[in-house]
Protein backbone atom coordinates (compact mmCIF):
# COMPACT_ATOMS: atom_id res chain seq x y z
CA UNK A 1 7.31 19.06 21.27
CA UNK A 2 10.26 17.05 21.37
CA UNK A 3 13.38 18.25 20.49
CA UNK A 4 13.84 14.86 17.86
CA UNK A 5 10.20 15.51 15.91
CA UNK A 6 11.81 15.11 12.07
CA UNK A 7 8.71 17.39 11.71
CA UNK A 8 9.14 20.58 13.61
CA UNK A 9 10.08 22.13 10.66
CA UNK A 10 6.99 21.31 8.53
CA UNK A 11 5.61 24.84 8.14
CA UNK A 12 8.92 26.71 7.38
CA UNK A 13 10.34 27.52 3.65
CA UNK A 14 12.33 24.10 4.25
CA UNK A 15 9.30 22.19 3.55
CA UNK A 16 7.71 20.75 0.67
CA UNK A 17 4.38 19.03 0.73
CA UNK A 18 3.26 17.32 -2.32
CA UNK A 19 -0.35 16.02 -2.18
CA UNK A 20 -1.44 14.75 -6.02
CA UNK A 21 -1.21 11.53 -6.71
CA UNK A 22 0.34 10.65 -3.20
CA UNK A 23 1.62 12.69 -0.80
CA UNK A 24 5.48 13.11 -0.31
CA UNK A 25 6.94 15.84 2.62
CA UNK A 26 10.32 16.94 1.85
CA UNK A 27 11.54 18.54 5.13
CA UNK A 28 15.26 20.42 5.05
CA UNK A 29 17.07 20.74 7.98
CA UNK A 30 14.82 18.27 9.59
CA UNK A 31 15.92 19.03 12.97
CA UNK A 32 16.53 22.85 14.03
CA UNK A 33 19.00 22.67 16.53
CA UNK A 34 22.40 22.35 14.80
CA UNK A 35 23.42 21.02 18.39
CA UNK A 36 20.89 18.18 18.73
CA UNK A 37 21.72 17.28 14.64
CA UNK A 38 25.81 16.58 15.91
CA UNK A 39 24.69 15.08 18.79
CA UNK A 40 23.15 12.30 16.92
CA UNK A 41 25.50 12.36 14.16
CA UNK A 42 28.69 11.61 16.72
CA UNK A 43 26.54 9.52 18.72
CA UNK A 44 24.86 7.00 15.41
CA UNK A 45 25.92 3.41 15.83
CA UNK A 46 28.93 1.60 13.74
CA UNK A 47 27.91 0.46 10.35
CA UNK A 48 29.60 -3.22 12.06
CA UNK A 49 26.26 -2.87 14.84
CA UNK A 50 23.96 -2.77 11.76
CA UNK A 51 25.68 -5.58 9.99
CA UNK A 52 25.42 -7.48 13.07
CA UNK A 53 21.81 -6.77 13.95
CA UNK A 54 20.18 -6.61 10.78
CA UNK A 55 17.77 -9.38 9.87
CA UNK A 56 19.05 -10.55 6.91
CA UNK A 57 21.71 -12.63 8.56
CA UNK A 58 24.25 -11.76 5.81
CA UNK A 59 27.53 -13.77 6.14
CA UNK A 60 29.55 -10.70 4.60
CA UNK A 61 28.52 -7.49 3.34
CA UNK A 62 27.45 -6.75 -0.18
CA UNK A 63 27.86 -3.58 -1.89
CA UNK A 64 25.28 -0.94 -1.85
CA UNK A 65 22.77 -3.28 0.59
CA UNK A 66 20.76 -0.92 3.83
CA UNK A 67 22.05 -2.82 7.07
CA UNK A 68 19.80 -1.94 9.61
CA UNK A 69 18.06 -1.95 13.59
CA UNK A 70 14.81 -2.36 14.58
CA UNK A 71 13.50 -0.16 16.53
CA UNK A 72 12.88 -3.04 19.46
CA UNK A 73 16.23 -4.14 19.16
CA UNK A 74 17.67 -0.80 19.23
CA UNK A 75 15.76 0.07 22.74
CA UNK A 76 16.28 -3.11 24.59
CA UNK A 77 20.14 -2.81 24.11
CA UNK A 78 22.69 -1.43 26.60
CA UNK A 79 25.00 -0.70 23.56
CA UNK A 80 23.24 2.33 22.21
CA UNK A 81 22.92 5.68 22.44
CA UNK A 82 20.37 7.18 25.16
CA UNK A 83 19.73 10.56 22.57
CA UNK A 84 18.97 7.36 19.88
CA UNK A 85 16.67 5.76 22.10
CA UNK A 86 14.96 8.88 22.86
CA UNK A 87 14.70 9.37 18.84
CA UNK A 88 13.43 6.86 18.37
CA UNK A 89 10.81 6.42 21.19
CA UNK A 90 9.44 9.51 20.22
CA UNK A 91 9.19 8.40 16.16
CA UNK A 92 7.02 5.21 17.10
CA UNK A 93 5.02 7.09 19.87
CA UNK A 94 1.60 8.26 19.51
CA UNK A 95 2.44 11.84 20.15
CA UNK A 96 4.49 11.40 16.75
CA UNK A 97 1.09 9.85 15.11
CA UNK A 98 -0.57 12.73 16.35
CA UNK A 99 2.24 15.66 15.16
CA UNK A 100 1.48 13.40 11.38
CA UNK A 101 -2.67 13.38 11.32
CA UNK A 102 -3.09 16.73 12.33
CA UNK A 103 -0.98 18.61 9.84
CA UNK A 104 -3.88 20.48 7.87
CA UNK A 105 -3.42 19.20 4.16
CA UNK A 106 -3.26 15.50 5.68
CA UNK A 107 -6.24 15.92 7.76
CA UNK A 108 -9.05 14.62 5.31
CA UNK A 109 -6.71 11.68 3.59
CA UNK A 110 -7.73 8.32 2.82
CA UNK A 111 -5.93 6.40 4.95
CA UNK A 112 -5.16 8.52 7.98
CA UNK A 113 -8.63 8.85 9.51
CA UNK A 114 -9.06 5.92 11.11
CA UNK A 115 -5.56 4.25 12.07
CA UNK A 116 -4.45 5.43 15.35
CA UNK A 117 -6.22 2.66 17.18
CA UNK A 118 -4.79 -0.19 15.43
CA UNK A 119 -1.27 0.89 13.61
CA UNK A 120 1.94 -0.05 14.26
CA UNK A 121 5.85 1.76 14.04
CA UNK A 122 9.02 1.24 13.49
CA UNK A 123 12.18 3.04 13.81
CA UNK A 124 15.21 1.37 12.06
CA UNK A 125 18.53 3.44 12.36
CA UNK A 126 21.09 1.85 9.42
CA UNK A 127 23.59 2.56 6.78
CA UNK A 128 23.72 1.99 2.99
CA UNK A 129 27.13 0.00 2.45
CA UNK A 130 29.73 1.38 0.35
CA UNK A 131 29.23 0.87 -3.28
CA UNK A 132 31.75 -1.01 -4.96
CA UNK A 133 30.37 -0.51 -8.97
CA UNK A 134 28.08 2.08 -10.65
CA UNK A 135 24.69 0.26 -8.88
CA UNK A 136 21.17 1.14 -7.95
CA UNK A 137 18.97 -0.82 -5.01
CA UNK A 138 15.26 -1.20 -5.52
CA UNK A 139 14.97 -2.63 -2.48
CA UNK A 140 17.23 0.01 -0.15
CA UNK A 141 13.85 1.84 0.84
CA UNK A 142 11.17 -1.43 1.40
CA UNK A 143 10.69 -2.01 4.74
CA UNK A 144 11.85 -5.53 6.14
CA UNK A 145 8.62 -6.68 7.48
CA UNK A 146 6.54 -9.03 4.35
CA UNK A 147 2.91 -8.49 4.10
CA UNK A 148 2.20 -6.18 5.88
CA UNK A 149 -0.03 -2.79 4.46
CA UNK A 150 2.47 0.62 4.51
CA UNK A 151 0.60 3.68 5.56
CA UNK A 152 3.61 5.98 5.81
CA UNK A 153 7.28 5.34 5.23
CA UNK A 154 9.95 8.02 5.95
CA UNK A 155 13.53 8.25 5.81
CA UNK A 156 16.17 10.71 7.71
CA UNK A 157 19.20 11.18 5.93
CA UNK A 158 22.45 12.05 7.98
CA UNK A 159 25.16 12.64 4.75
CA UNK A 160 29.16 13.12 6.48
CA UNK A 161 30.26 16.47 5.24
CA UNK A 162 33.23 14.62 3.46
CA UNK A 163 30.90 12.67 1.60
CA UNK A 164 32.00 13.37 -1.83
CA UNK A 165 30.19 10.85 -3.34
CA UNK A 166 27.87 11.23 -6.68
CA UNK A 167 24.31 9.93 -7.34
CA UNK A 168 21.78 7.67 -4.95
CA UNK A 169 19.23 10.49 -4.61
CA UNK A 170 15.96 9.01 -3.71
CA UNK A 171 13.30 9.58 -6.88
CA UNK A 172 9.61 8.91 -6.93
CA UNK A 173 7.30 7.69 -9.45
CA UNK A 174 3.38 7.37 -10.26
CA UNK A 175 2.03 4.55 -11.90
CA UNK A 176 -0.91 4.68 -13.60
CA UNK A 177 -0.75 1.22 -14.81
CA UNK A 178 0.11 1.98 -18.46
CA UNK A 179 2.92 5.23 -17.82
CA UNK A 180 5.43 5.12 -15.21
CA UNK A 181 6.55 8.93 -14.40
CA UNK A 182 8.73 10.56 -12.08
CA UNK A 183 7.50 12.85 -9.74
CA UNK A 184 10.81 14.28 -7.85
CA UNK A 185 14.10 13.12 -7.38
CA UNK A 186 15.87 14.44 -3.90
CA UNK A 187 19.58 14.54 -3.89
CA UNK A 188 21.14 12.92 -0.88
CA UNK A 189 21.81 15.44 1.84
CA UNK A 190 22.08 15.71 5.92
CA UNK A 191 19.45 16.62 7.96
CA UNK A 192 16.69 15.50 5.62
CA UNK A 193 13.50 13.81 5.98
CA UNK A 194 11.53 12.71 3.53
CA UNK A 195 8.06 10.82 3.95
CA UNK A 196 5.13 9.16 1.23
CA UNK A 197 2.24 8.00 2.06
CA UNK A 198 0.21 5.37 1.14
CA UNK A 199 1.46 1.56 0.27
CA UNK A 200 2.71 2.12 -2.72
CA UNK A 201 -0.58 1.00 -4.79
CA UNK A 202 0.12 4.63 -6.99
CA UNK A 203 3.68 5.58 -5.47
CA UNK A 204 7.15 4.05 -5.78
CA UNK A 205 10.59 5.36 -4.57
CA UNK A 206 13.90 4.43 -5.74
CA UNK A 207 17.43 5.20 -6.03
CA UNK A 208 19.35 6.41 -8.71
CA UNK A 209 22.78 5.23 -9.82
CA UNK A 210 25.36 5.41 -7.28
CA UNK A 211 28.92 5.70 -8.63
CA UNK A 212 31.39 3.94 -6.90
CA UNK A 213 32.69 5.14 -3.54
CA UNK A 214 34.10 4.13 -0.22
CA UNK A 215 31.36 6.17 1.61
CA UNK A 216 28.54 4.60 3.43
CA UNK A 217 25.44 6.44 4.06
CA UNK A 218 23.39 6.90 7.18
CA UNK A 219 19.71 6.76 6.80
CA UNK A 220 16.90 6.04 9.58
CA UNK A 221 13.76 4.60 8.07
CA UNK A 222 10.51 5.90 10.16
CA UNK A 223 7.36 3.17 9.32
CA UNK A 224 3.82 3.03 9.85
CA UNK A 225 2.18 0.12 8.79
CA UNK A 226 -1.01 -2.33 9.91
């Protein structure tokens, strides 16, 4: 197992797997080794790399707005981190895929049986920018890519310890069609992942209200999508 897998810690009191009417894992203290978690922390790319590489070609940043790199980008560059690289090479890998279809309440979902041959990953390590008025994003946790059918999405959340700021904990809804209804709301906090899956047919996430601070958040989004 690699040292990086987000989900070693799936089958520990840390973990929370919600199966009705999507699935959502809530892992805590993602990554075991306090040591590999600082590593990746001190080693995490300038907020000005994921301005600069991020595909919406921005001409100055705007409050509260993910700036972030794909995964391709990220790999091919001699400006990176090699502990990054390995990250992420392991998060769009197929021993990942495998770690994901054979936990044992995912086994049987709709959905999962019958992608490995033809899906495709992405690893995109970026920052939330700092927020300069009480704000929300509905867009901070799409994925970049248009039309293009989500299977899983994740997130890894990296919070500073001096991050004093309030609000922007990710929340997630059901649909029905006629009632909209939360189904959890997860404070921001380091060394969590959180995943849903499906493509969002049932299942929405989304911030709250962020008030304003001079922070800027480090998140990793972790996508599988055909």
């Amino acid at each position: 197992m690699s040292k990086y897998n987000l989900l070693q810690n799936i089958n520990t009191s840390n973990s929370t797997l919600i199966l009705n009417p999507c699935p959502i894992i809530i892992i805590k203290n993602a990554l075991t080794s306090n040591s590999v978690y600082q590593e990746l922390v001190e080693e995490y790319p300038s907020i000005s790399k994921c301005f600069y590489e991020d595909s919406k070609n921005h001409k100055a940043m705007i409050s509260n707005t993910t700036y972030e790199i794909p995964s391709n980008t990220f790999i091919n560059s001699e400006d990176y981190s090699t502990k990054w690289k390995k990250f992420i090479e392991f998060h769009t890998s197929n021993d990942f895929l495998k770690e994901l279809l054979n936990l044992q309440n995912l086994k049987k979902l709709e959905g999962l049986t019958n992608i490995k041959s033809n899906i495709k990953m992405d690893c995109l390590v970026g920052y939330n920018s700092p927020v300069i008025q009480k704000s929300c994003n509905p867009d901070k946790y799409k994925y970049y890519k248009k039309g293009v059918n989500i299977i899983y999405n994740g997130f890894f959340f990296l919070r500073k310890d001096i991050d004093d700021s309030k609000g922007g904990s990710i929340e997630f809804y059901h649909d029905d069609g006629t009632t909209k209804k939360k189904i959890i709301s997860i404070p921001y906090q380091k060394n969590c992942f959180i995943m849903f899956i499906g493509n969002g047919d049932r299942i929405s996430c989304q911030e709250s209200y962020i008030e304003p601070t001079l922070h800027c958040r480090k998140m990793v989004k972790i996508v599988g999508y055909t």
